[in-house]
C-alpha atoms as a PDB file:
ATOM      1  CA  UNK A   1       5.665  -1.957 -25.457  1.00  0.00           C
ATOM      2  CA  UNK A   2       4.631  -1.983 -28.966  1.00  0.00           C
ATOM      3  CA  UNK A   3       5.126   0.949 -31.375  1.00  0.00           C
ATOM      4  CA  UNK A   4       2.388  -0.009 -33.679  1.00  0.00           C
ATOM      5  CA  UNK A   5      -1.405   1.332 -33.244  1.00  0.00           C
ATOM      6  CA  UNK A   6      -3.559  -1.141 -30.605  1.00  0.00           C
ATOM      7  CA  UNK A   7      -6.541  -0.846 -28.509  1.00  0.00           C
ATOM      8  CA  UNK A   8      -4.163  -1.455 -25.066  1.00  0.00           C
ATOM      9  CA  UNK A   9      -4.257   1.106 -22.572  1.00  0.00           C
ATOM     10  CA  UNK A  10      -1.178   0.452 -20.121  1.00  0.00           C
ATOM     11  CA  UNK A  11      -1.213   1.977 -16.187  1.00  0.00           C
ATOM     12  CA  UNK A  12       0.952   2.570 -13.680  1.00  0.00           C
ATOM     13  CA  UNK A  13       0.441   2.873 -10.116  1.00  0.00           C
ATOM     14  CA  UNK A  14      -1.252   6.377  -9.122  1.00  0.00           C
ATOM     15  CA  UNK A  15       1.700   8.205  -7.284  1.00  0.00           C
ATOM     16  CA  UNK A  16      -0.578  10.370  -4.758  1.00  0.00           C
ATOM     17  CA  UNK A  17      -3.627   8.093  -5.022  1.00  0.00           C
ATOM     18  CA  UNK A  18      -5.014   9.496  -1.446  1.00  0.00           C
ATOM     19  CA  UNK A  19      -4.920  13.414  -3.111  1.00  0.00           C
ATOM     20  CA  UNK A  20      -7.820  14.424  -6.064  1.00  0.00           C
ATOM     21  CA  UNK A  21      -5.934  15.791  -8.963  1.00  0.00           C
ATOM     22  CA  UNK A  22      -6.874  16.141 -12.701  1.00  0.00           C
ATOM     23  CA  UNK A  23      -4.817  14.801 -15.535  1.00  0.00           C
ATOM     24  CA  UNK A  24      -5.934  16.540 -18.799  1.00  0.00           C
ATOM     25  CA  UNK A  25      -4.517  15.110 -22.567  1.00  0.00           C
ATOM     26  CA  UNK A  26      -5.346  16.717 -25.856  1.00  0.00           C
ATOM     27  CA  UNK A  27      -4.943  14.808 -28.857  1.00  0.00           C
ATOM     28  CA  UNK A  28      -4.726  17.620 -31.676  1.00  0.00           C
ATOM     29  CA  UNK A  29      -4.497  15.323 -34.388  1.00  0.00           C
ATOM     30  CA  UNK A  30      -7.174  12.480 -33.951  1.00  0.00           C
ATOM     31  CA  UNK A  31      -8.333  10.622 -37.201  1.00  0.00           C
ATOM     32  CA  UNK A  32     -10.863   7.865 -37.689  1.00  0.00           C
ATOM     33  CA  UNK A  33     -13.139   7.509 -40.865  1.00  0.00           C
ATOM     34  CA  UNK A  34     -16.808   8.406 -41.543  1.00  0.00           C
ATOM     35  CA  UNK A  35     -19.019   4.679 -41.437  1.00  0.00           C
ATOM     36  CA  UNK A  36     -21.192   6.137 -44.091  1.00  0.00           C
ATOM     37  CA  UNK A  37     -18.519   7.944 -46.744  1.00  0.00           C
ATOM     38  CA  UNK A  38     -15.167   6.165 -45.630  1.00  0.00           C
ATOM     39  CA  UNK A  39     -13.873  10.019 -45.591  1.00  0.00           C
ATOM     40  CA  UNK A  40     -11.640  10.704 -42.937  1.00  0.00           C
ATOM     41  CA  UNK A  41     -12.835  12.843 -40.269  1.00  0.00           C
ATOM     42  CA  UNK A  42     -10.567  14.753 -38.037  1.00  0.00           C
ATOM     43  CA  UNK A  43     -11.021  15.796 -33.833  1.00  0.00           C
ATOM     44  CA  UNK A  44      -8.958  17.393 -30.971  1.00  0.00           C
ATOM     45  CA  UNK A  45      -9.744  14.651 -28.441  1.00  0.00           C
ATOM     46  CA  UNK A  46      -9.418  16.163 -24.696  1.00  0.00           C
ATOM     47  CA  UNK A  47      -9.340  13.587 -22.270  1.00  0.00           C
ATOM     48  CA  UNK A  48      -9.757  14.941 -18.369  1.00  0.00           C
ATOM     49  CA  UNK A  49      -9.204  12.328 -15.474  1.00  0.00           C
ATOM     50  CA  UNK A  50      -8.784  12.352 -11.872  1.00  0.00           C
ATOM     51  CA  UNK A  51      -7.339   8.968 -11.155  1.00  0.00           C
ATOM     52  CA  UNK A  52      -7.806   6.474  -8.509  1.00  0.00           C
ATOM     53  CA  UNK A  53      -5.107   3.557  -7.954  1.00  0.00           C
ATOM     54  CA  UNK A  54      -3.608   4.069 -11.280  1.00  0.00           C
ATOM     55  CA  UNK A  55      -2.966   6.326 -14.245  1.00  0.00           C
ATOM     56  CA  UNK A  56      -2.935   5.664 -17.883  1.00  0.00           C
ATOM     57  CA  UNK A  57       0.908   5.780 -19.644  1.00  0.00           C
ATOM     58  CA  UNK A  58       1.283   8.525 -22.043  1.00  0.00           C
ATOM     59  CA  UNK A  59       2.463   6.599 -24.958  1.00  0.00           C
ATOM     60  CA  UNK A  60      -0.160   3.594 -24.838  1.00  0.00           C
ATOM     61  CA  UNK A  61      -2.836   6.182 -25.174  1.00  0.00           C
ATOM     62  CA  UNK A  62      -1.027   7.623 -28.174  1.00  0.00           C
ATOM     63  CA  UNK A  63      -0.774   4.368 -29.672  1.00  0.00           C
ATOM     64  CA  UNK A  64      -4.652   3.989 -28.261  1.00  0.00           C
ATOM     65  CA  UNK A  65      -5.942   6.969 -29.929  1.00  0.00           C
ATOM     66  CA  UNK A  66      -3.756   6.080 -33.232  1.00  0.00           C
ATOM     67  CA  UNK A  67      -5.131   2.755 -33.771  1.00  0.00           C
ATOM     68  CA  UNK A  68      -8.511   4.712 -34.743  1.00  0.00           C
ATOM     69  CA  UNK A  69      -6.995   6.170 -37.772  1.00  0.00           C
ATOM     70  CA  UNK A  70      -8.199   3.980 -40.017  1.00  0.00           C
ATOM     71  CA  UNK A  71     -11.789   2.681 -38.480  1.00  0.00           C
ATOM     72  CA  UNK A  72     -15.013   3.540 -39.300  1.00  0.00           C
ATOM     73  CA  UNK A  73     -17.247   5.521 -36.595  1.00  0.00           C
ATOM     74  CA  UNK A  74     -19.847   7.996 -35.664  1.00  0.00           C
ATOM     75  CA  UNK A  75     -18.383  10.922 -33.811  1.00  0.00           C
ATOM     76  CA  UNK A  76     -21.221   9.978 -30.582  1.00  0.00           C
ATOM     77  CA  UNK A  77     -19.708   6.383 -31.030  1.00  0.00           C
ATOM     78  CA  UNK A  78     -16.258   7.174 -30.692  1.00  0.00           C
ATOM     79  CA  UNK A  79     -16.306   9.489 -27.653  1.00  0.00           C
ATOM     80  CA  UNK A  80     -18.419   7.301 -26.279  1.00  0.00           C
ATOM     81  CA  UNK A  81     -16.085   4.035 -26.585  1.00  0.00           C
ATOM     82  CA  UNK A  82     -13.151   5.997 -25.935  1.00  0.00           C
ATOM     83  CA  UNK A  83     -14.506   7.141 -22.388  1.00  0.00           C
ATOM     84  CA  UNK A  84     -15.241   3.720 -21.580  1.00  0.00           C
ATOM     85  CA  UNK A  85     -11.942   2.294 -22.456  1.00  0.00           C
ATOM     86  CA  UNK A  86     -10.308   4.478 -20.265  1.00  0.00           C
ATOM     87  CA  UNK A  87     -12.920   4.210 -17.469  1.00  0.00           C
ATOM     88  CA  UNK A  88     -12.430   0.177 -18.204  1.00  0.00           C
ATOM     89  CA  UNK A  89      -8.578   0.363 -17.734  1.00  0.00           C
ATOM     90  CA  UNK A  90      -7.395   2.570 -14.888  1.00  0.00           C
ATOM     91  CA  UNK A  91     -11.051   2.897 -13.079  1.00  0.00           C
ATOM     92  CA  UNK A  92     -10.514   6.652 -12.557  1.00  0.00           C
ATOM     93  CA  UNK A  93     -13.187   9.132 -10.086  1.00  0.00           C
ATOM     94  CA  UNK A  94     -13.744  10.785 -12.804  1.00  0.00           C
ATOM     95  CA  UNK A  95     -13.296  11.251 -16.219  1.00  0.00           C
ATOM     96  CA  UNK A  96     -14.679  13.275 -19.067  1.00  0.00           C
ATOM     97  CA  UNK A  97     -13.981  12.819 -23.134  1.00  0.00           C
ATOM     98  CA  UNK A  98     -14.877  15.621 -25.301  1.00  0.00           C
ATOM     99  CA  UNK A  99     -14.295  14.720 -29.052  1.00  0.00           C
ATOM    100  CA  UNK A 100     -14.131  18.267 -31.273  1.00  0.00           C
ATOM    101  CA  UNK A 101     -14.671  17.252 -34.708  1.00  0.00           C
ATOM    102  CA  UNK A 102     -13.986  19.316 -37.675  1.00  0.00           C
ATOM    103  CA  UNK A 103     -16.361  20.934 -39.781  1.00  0.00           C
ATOM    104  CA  UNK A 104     -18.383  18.680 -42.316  1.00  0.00           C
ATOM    105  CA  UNK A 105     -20.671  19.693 -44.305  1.00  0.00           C
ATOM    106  CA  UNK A 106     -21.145  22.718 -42.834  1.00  0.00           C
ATOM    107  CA  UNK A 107     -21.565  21.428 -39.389  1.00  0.00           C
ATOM    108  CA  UNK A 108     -19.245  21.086 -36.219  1.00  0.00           C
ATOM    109  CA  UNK A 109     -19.625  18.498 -33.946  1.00  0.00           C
ATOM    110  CA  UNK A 110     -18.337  18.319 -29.959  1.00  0.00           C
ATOM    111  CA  UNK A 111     -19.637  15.310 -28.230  1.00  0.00           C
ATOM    112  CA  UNK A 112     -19.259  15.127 -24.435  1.00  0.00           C
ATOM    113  CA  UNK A 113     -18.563  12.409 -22.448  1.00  0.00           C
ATOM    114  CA  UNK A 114     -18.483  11.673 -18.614  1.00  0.00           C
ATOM    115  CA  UNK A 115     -18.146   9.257 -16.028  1.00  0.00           C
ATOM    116  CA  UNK A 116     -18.316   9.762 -12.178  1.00  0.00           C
ATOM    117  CA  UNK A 117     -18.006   7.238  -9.216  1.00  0.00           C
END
């Protein structure tokens, strides 16, 4: 596996596919840039799952959610495409993406995302 930033989500096979359990990640130190001032913005990502077959790998997510460091996007846009990325790769029964973005201008945004069989 690479160690540079990339849009690859890798799985493995679900190890108790026929029990629901939730898998929750927090990403304290997300980064992507404003589209309309190229100023970086900065979010706790908090990614809750309960997989199906498989299970996204740990360190292809961190690479994942690197790779956004330096692209521009709206805070709805991002959430958004990062909850469908994950619901594209391991096909989970659930999932929900909640993007926490800092304060800009005087305003803090938290967009949720979900996605249910």
């Amino acid at each position: 596996m690479s160690t540079r930033p990339n849009k690859q989500l890798e799985t493995f096979p679900n190890p108790a596919p026929g029990r629901d359990y939730s898998i929750d990640f927090e990403c304290p130190e997300f980064t992507c840039v404003c589209p309309m001032t190229g100023q970086p913005d900065f979010a706790v990502i908090k990614i809750t799952y309960v997989p199906d077959a498989t299970c996204v790998e740990l360190k292809s997510l961190k690479l994942y959610l690197w790779s956004y460091r330096d692209e521009g996007a709206f805070h709805e846009a991002v959430t958004n495409r990062i909850l469908d990325d994950l619901v594209k790769a391991v096909a989970p029964r659930s999932a929900t993406v909640v993007g926490d973005f800092a304060i800009r201008g005087g305003i803090r945004t938290i967009v949720t995302a979900r996605h249910s069989k």
